[in-house]
Protein backbone atom coordinates (compact mmCIF):
# COMPACT_ATOMS: atom_id res chain seq x y z
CA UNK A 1 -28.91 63.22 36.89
CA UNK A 2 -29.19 64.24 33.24
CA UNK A 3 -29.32 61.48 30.76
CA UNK A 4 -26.39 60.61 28.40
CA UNK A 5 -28.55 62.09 25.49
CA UNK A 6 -28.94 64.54 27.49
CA UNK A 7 -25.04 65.51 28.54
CA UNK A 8 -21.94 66.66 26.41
CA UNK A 9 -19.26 63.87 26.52
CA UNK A 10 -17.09 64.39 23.40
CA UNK A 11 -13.72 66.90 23.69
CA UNK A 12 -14.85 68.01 19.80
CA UNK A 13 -18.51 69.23 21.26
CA UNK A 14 -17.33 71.13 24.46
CA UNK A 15 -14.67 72.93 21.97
CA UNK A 16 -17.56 73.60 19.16
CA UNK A 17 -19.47 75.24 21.73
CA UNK A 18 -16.99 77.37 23.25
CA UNK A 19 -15.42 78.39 20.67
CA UNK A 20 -18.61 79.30 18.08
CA UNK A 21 -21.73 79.20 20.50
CA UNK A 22 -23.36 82.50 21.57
CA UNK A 23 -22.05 83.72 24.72
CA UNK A 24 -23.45 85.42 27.95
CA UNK A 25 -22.39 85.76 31.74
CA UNK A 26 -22.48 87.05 34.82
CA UNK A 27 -19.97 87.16 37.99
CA UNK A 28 -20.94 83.37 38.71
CA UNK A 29 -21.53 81.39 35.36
CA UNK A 30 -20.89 81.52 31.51
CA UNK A 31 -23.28 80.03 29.59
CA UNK A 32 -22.27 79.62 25.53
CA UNK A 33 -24.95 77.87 23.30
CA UNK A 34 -25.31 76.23 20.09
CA UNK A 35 -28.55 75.73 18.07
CA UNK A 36 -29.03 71.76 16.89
CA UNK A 37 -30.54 71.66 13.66
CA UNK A 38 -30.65 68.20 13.77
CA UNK A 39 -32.11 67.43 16.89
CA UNK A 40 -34.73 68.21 19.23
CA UNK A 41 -32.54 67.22 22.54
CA UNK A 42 -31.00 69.90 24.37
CA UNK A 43 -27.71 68.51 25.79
CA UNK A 44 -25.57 70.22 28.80
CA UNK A 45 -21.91 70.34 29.31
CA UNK A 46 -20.37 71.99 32.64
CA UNK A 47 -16.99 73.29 33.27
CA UNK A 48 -15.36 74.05 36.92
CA UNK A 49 -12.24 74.68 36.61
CA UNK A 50 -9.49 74.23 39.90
CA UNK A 51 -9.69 77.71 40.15
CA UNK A 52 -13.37 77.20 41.82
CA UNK A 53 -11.64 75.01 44.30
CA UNK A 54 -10.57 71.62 45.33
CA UNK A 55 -12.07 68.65 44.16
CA UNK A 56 -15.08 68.08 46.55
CA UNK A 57 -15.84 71.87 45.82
CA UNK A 58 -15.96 71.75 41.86
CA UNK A 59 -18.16 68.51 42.42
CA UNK A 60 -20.67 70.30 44.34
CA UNK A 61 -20.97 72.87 42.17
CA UNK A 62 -21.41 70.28 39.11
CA UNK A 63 -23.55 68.66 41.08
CA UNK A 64 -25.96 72.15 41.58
CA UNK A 65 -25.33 73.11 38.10
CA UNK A 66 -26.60 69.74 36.80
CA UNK A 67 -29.66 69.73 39.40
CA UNK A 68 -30.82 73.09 38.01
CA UNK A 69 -29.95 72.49 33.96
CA UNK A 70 -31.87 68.83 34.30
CA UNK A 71 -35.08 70.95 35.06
CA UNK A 72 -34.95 72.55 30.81
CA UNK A 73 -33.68 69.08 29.64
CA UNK A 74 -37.76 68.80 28.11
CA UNK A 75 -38.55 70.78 26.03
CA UNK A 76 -42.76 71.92 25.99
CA UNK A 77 -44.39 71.54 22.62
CA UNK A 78 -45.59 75.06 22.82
CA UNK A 79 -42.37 76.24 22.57
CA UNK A 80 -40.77 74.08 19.89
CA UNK A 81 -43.69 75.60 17.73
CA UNK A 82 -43.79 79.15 18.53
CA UNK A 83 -42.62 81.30 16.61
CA UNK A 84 -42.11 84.34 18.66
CA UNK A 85 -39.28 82.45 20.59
CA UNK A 86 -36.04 84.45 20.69
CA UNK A 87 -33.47 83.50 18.29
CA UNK A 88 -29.43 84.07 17.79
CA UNK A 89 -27.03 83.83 15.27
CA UNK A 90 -26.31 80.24 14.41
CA UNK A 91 -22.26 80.77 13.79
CA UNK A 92 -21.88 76.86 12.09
CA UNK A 93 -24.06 77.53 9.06
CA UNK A 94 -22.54 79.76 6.09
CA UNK A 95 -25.30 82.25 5.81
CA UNK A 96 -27.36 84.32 7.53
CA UNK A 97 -29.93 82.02 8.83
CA UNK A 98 -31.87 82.46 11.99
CA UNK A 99 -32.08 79.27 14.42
CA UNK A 100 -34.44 79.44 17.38
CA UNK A 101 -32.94 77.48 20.20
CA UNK A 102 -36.33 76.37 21.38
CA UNK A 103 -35.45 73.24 20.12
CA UNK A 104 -31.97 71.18 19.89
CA UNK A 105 -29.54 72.92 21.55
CA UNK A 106 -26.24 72.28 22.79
CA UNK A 107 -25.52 74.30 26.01
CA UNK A 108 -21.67 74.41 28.51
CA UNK A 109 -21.49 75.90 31.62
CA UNK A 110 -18.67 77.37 33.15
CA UNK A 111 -18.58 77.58 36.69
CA UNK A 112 -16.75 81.03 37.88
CA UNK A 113 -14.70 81.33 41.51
CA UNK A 114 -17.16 82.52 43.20
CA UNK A 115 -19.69 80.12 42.42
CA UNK A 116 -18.11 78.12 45.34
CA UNK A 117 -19.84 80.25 48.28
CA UNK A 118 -23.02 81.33 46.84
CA UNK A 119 -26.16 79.87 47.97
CA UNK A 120 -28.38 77.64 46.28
CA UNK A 121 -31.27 80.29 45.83
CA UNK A 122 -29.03 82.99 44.41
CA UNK A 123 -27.25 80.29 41.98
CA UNK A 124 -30.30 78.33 40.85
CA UNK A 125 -32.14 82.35 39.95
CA UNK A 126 -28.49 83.37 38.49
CA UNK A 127 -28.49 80.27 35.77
CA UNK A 128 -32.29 80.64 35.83
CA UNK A 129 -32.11 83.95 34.46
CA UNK A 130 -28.71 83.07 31.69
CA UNK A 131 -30.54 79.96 30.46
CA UNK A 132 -33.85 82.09 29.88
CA UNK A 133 -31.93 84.62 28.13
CA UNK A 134 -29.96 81.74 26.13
CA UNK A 135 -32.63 79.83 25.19
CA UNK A 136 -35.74 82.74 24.34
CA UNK A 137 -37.68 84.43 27.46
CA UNK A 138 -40.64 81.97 26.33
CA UNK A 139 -38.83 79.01 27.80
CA UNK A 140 -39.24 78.22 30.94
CA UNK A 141 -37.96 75.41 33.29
CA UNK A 142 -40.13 72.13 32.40
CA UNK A 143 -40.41 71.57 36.38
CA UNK A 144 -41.49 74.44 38.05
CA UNK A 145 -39.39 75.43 40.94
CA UNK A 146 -41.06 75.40 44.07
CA UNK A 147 -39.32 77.57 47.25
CA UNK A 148 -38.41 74.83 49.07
CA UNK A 149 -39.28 71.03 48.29
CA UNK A 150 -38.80 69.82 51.96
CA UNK A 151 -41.26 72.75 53.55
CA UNK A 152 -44.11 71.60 51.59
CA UNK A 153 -43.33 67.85 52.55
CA UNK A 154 -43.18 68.70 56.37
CA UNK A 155 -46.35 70.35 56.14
CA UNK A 156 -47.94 67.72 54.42
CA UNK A 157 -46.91 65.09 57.27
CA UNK A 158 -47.43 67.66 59.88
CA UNK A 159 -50.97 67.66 59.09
């Protein structure tokens, strides 16, 4: 479960986000991003609309969105000080400026249809691959994926 410093909770930061982050996609998820000048907390908000289904459906999916976004909620020193992490527009300042998102960022979700019936594998490498692109190539999930959590446990007590 992501932290509260961690999560999105206000109406006024869900509509900032939307409405001036940066925005990618793909057939499953949106992802729209925000740097944080101010911070050094990345913080996640998730939509699922009804059209993803009922309500046990759009909770699941919450639920696997939130598994896989708590995973970049740390951020590694090495890549709040590199430099040659990517970096976007930041829409809420006046100028030009560059903002790497490296650090603070403030990141929504939005859970499409068919996010419903896709597997875990193909979901968790679909965000994988939208947050990576969001947030610079150089940053990487802070707890490495591993194939399958519960193989490497039975062969441990199989042993």
């Amino acid at each position: 479960m992501l932290a509260r410093a961690n999560r999105l909770v206000r109406a006024a930061d869900y509509r900032a986000v939307v409405r001036r982050g940066r925005r990618t996609s793909t057939s499953l998820v949106t992802v729209s991003i925000t740097a944080r000048p101010d911070s050094s907390a990345r913080r996640f908000g998730f939509i699922v609309s009804k059209a993803v289904g009922n309500a046990v459906v759009r909770n699941r999916v919450r639920r696997r969105l939130k598994a896989i976004c708590s995973e970049y909620v740390t951020i590694p020193d090495a890549a709040v000080h590199d430099d040659s992490a990517a970096t976007f527009e930041d829409p809420s300042s006046g100028d030009s400026a560059r903002r790497s998102p490296a650090g603070g960022a403030d990141i929504v979700l939005r859970a499409h249809p068919p996010t419903a019936t896709i597997d875990w594998d193909s979901l968790r490498s679909d965000v994988d691959g939208l947050l990576s692109k969001a947030l610079g190539a150089s940053v990487t999930p802070s707890v490495p994926h591993s194939a399958d959590a519960n193989v490497s446990r039975e062969t441990v007590e199989g042993s």
